[in-house]
Protein backbone atom coordinates (compact mmCIF):
# COMPACT_ATOMS: atom_id res chain seq x y z
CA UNK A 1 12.41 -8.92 18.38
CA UNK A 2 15.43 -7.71 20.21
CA UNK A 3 16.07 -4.34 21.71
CA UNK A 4 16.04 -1.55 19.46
CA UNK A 5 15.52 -3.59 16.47
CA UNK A 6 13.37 -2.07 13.32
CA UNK A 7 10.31 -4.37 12.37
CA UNK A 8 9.47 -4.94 9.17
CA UNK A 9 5.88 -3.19 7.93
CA UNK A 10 3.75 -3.50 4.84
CA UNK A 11 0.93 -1.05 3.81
CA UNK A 12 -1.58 -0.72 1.02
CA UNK A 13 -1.68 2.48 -0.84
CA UNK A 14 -4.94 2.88 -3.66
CA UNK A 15 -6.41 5.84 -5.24
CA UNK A 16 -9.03 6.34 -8.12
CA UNK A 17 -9.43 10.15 -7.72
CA UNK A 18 -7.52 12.33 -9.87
CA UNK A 19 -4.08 11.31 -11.57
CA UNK A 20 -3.73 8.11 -9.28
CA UNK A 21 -0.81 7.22 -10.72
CA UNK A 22 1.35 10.77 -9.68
CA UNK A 23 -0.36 10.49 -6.47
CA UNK A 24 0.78 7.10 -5.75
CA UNK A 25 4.15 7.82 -6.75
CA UNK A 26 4.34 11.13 -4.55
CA UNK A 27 2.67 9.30 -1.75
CA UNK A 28 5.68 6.64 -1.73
CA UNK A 29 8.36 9.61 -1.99
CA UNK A 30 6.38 11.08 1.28
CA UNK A 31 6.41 8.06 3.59
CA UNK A 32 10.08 7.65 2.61
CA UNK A 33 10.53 10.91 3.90
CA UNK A 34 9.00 10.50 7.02
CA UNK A 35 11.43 10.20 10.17
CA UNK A 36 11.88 6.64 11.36
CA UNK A 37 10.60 5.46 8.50
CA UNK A 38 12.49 3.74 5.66
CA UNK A 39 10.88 2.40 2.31
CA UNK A 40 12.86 -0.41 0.79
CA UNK A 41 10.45 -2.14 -1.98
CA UNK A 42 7.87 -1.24 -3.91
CA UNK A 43 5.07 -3.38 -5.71
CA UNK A 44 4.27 -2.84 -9.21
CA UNK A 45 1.08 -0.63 -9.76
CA UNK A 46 -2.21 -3.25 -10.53
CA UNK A 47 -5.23 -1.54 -12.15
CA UNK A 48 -8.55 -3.33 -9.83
CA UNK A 49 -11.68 -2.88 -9.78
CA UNK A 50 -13.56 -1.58 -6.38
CA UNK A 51 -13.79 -3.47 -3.21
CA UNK A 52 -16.60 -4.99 -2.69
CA UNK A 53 -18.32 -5.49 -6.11
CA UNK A 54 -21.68 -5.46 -7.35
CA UNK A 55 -23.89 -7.43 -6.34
CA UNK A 56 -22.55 -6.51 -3.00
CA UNK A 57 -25.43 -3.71 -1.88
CA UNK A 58 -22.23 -2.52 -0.03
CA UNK A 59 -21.00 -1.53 -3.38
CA UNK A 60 -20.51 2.35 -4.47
CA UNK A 61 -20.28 2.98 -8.36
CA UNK A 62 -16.63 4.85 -8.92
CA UNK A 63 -13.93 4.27 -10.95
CA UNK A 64 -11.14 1.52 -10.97
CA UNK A 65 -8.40 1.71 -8.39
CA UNK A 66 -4.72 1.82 -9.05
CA UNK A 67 -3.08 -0.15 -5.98
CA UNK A 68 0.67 -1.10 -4.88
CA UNK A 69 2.13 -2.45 -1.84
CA UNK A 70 5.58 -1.11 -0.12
CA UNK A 71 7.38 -2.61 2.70
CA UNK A 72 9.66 -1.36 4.80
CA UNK A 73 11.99 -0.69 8.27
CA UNK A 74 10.32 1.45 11.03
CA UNK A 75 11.48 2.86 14.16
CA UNK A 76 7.66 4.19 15.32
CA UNK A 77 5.32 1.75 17.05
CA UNK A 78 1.98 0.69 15.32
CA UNK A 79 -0.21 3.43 16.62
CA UNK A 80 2.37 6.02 16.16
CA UNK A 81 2.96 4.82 12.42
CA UNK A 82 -0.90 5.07 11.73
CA UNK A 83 -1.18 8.39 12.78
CA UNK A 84 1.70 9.45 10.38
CA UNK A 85 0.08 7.78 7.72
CA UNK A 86 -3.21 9.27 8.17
CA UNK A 87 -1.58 12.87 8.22
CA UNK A 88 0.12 11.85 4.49
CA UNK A 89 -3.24 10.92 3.69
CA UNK A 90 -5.06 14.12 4.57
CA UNK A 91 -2.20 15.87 2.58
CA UNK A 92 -2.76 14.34 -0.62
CA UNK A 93 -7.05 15.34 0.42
CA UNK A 94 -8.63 12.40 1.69
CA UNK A 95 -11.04 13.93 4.02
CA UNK A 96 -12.47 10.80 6.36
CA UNK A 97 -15.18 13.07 8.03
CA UNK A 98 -16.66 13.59 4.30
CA UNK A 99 -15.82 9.88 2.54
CA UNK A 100 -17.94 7.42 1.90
CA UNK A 101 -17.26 4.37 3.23
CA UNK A 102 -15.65 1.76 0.65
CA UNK A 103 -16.08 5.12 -2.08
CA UNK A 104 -13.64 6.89 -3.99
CA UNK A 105 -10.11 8.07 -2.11
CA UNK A 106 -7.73 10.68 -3.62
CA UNK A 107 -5.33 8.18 -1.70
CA UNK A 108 -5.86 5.12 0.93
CA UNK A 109 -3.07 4.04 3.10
CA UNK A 110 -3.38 0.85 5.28
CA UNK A 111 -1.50 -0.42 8.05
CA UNK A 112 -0.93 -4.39 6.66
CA UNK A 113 1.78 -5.71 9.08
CA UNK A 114 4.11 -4.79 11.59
CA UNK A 115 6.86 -6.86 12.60
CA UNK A 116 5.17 -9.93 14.28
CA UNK A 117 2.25 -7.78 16.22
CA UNK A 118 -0.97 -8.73 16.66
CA UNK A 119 -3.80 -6.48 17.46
CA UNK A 120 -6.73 -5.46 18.14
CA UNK A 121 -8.08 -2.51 19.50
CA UNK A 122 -10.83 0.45 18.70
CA UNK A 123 -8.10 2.22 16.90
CA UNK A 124 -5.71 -0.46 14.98
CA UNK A 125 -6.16 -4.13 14.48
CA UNK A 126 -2.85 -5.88 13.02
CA UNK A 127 -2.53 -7.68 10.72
CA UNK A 128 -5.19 -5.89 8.72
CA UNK A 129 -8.17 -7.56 9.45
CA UNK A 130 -9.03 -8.01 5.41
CA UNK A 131 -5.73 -8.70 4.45
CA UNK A 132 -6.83 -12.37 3.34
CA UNK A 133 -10.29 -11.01 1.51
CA UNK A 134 -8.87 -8.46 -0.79
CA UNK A 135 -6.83 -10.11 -3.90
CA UNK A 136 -6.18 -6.35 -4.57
CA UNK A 137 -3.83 -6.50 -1.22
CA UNK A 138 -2.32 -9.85 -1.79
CA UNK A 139 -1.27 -9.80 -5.63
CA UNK A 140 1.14 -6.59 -4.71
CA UNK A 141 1.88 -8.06 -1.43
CA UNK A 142 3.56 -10.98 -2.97
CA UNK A 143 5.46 -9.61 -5.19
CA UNK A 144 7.27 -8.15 -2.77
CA UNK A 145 6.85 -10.17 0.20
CA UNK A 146 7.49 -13.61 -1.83
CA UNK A 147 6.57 -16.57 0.44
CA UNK A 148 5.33 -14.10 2.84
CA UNK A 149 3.67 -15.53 6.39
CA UNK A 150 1.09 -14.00 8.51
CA UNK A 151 1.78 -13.34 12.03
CA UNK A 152 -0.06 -16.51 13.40
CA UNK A 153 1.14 -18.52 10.40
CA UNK A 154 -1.45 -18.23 7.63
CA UNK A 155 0.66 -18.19 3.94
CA UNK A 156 0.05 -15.16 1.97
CA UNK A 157 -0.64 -17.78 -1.29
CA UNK A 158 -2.82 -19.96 0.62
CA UNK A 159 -4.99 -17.10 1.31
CA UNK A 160 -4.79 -15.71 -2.50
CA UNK A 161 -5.74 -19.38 -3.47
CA UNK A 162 -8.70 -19.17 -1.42
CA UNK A 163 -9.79 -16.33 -3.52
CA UNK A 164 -9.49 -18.12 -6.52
CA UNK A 165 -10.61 -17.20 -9.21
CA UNK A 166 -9.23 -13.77 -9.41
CA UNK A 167 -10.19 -11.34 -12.30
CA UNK A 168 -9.68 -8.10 -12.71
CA UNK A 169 -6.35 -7.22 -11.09
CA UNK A 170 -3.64 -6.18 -13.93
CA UNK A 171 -0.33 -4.60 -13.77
CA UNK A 172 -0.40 -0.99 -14.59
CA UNK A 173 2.96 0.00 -14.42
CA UNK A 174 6.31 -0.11 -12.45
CA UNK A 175 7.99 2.99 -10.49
CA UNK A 176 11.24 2.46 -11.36
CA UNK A 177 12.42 5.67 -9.72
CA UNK A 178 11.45 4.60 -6.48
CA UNK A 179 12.50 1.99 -3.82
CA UNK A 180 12.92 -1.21 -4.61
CA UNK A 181 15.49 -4.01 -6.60
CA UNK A 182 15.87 -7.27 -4.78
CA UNK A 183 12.52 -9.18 -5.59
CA UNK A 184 12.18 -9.76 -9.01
CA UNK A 185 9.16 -8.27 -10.24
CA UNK A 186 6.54 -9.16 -13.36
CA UNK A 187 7.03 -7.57 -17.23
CA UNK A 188 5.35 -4.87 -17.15
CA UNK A 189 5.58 -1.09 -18.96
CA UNK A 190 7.76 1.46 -16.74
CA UNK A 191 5.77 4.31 -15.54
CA UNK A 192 5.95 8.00 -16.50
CA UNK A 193 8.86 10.05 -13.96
CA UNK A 194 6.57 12.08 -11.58
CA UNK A 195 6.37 15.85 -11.96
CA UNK A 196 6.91 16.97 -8.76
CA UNK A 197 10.38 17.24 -7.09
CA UNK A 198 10.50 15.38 -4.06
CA UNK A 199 11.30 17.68 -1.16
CA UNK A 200 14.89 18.96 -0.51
CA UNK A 201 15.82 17.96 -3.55
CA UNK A 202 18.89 19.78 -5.65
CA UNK A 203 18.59 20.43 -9.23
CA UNK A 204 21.44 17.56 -9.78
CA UNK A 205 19.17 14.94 -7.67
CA UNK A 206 16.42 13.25 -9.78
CA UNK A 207 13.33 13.77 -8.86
């Protein structure tokens, strides 16, 4: 990478508590907002079941996940980008000192990729070490990372074919009000517009 160039980042947003679906959208309007941070695609919105599944004794009974990927340009290094994404995630009420692990979330956010780094460390480990085990991850993660590589080579399809079969993961909707036009994405229904007004926004800007 050469001096003061952006990497490229990809992280996993899910939520089955409340009205996913406005929370998702809100939550992609708030990391856009965030400084040195720059959303430029969004994944369509997949209904999934919970990660893992029964009969998986790590399995906790809750309700289906909506999940979408975004990618985008950052100017913040790994751990500094986790940290922001954590405090968008307490906003929106996750609670980690409360949660059960692998339970419900009123939203998830996880670190996927950035740039070409590799690490591991008590805090972050990049790529995402379950990346390759969750079809929930790689379905979105194609679709807007077509082709897409691992840092260390591994193909984003190869892994999804490893998975094979996959059941259960269905497009929801697409956002079309949010980031997001050069990958061609599945048919799918359009969402509803969100609710809220996205901060610092006029009454001519949409929301």
């Amino acid at each position: 990478m050469t001096a003061g160039a952006r990497p490229r980042f990809a992280l996993g947003l899910g939520a089955n508590v409340g009205d996913a679906l406005e929370t998702l959208t809100a939550a992609v309007y708030a990391l856009d907002d965030l400084d040195g941070v720059v959303i430029d695609e969004v994944s369509g919105v997949y209904r999934t079941p919970p990660w893992p599944a029964p009969p998986d004794p790590r399995a906790v009974p809750q309700d289906d996940f909506l999940n979408l990927v975004v990618t985008g340009l950052t100017s913040l290094d790994p751990v500094d980008l986790l940290a922001e994404l954590q405090l968008v995630e307490a906003a929106f009420g996750r609670d980690r000192e409360r949660e059960i692990r692998w339970g419900p979330r009123p939203l998830d956010i996880d670190l996927l990729l950035h740039g070409d780094t590799v690490l591991d460390t008590e805090a972050l480990t990049l790529p995402h070490p379950r990346i390759t085990e969750r079809a929930f991850v790689l379905v979105p993660l194609l679709e807007v990372l077509p082709g897409g590589v691992l840092p260390g080579g591994q193909r984003l399809t190869a892994a999804l074919q490893a998975l094979a079969p996959v059941e259960g993961i269905e497009l929801e909707v697409r956002l079309e009000d949010v980031p997001g036009s050069r990958v061609p994405r599945p048919e799918g229904p359009v969402g509803p517009a969100p609710s809220f007004r996205r901060p610092g926004a006029t009454d001519s800007d949409p929301r």
